[in-house]
C-alpha atoms as a PDB file:
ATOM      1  CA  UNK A   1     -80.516  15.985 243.820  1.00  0.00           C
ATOM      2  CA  UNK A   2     -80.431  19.716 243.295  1.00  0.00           C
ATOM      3  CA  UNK A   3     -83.675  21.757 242.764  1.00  0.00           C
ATOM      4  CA  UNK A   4     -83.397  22.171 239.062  1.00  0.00           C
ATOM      5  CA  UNK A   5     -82.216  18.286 238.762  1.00  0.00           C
ATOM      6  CA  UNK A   6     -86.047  17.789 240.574  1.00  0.00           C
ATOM      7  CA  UNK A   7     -87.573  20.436 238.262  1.00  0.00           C
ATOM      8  CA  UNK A   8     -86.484  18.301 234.900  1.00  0.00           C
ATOM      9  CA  UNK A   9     -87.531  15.031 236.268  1.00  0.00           C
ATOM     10  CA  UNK A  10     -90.867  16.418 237.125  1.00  0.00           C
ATOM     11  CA  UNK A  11     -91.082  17.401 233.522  1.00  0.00           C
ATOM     12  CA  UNK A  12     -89.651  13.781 232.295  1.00  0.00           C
ATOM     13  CA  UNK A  13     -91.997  11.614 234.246  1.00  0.00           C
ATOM     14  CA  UNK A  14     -94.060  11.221 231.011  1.00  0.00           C
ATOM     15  CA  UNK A  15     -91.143   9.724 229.092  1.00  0.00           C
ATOM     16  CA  UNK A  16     -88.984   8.185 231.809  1.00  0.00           C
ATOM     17  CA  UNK A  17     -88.363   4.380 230.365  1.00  0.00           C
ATOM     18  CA  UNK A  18     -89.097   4.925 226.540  1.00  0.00           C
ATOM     19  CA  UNK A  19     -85.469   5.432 225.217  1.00  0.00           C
ATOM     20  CA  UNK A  20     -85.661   9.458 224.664  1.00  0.00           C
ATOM     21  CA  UNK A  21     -82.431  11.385 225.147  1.00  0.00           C
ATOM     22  CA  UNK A  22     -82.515  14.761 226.675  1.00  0.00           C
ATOM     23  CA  UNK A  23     -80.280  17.371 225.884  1.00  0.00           C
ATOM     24  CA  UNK A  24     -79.958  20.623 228.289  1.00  0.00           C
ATOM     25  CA  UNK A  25     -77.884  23.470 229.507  1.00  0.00           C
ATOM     26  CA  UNK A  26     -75.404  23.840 232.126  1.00  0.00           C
ATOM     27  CA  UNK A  27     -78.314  25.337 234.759  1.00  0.00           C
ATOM     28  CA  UNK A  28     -79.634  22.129 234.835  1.00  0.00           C
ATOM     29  CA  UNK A  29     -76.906  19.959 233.965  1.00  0.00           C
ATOM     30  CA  UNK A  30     -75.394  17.738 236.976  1.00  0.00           C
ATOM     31  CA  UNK A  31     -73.826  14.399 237.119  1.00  0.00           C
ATOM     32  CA  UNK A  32     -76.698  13.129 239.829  1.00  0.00           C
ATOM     33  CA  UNK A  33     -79.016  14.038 237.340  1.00  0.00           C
ATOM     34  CA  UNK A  34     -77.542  12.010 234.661  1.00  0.00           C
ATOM     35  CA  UNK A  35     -77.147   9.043 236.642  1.00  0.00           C
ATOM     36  CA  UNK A  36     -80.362   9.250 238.036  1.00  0.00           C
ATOM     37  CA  UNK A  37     -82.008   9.600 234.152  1.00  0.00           C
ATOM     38  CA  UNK A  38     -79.816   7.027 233.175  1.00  0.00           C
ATOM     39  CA  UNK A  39     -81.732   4.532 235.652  1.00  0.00           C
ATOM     40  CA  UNK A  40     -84.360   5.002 234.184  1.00  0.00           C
ATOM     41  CA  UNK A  41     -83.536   4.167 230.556  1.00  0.00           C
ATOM     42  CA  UNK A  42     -83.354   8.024 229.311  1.00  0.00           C
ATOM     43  CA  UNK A  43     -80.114   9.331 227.928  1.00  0.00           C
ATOM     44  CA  UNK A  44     -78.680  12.952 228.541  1.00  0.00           C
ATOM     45  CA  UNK A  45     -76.179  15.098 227.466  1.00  0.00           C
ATOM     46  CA  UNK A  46     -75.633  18.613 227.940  1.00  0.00           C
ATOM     47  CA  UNK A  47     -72.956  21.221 228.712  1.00  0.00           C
ATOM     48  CA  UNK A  48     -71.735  22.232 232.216  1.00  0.00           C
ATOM     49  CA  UNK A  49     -70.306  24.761 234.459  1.00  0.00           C
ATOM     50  CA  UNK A  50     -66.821  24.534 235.247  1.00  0.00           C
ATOM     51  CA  UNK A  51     -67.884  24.786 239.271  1.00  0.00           C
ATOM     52  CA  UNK A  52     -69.616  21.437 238.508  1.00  0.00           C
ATOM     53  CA  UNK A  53     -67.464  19.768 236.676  1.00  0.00           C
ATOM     54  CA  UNK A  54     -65.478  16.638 237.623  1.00  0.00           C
ATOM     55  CA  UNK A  55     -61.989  17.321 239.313  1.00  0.00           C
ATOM     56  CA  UNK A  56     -59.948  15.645 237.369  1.00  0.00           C
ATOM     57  CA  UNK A  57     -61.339  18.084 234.039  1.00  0.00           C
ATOM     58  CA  UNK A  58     -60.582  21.141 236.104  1.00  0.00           C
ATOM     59  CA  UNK A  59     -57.524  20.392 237.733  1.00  0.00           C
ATOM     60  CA  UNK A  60     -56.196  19.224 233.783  1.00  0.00           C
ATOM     61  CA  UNK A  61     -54.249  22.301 231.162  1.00  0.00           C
ATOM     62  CA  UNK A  62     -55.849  21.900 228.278  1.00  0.00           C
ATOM     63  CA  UNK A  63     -54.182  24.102 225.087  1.00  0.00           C
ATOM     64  CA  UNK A  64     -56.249  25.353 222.990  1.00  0.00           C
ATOM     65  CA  UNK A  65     -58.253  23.648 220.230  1.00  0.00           C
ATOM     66  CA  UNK A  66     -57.571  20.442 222.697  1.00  0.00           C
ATOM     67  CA  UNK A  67     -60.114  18.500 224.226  1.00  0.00           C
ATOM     68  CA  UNK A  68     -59.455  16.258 227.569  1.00  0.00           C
ATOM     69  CA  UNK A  69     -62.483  13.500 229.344  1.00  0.00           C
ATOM     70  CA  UNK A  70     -62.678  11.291 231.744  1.00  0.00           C
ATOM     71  CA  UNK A  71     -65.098   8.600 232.454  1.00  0.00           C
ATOM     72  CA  UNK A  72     -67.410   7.698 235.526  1.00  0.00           C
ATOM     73  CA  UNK A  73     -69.604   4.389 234.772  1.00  0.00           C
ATOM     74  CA  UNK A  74     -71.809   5.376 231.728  1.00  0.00           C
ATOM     75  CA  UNK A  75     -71.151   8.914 231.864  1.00  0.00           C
ATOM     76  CA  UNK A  76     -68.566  10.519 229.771  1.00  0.00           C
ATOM     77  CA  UNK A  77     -66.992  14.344 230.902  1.00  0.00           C
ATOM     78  CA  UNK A  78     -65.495  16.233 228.153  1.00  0.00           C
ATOM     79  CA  UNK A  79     -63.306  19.595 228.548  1.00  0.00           C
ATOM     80  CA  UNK A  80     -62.662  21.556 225.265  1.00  0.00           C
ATOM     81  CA  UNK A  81     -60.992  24.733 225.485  1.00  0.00           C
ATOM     82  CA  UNK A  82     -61.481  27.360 222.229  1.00  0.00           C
ATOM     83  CA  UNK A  83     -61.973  31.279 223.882  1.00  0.00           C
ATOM     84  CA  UNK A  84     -62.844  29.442 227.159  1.00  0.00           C
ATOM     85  CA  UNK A  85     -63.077  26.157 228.645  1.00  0.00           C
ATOM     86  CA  UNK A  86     -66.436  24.495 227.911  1.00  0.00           C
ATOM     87  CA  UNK A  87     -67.404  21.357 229.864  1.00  0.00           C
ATOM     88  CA  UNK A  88     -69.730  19.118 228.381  1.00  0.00           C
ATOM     89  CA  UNK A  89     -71.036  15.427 230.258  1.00  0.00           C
ATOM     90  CA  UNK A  90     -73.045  12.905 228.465  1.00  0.00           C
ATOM     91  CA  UNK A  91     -74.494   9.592 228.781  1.00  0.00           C
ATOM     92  CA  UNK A  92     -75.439   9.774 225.085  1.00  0.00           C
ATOM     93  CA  UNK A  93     -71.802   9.665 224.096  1.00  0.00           C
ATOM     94  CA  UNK A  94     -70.037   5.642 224.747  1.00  0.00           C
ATOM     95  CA  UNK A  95     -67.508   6.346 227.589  1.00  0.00           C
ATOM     96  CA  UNK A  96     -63.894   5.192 225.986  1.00  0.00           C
ATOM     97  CA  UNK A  97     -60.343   5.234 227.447  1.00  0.00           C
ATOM     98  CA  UNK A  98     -59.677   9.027 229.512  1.00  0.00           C
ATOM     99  CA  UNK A  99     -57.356  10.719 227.183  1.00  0.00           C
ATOM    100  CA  UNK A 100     -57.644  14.065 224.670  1.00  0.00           C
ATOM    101  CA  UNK A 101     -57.280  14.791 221.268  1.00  0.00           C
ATOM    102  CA  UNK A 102     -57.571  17.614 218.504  1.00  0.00           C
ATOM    103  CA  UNK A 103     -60.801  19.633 217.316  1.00  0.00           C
ATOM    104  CA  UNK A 104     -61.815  18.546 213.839  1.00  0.00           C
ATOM    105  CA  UNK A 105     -61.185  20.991 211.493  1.00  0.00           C
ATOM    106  CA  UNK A 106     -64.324  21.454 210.511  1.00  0.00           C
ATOM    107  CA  UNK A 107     -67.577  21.065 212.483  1.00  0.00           C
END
């Protein structure tokens, strides 16, 4: 596990177990980290860089206003593309069939 991945289960050890969910940012966001959270009974979902992201998300052309995912066990990797592509993994989030679909037209 990366040093940042360390640094929020440091700060978790409290609530480890008790059914919180934890959301974060892409600096501390990795799929080790969720699994490793998801062990022990904490939920996470946050947004991640691209240069973390699965493969099979950044190998994928995605128009825009499109979103793509692909599962992994419990967690769940999204790709949306709007100005940019913005990853976002989750164990918060049910993992269904891979596939994409259209933004909602209002958020």
């Amino acid at each position: 596990m990366s040093r940042t991945g360390k640094e929020v289960m440091h700060l978790m050890l409290p609530l480890l177990g008790k059914g919180y969910r934890l959301f974060i940012d892409n600096w501390y966001t990795s799929a080790d980290l969720l699994e490793t959270l998801h062990s022990h009974q904490t939920s996470c979902c946050g947004t991640l860089r691209a240069n973390r992201s699965p493969l099979c998300l950044r190998q994928v052309r995605v128009e825009k206003g499109d979103t793509e995912s692909c599962t992994s066990g419990v967690i769940l990797a999204q790709k949306f593309v709007d100005k940019r592509d913005v990853y976002m993994i989750s164990t918060c989030h049910p993992p269904g069939p891979s596939g994409g679909g259209l933004k909602p037209p209002v958020i």
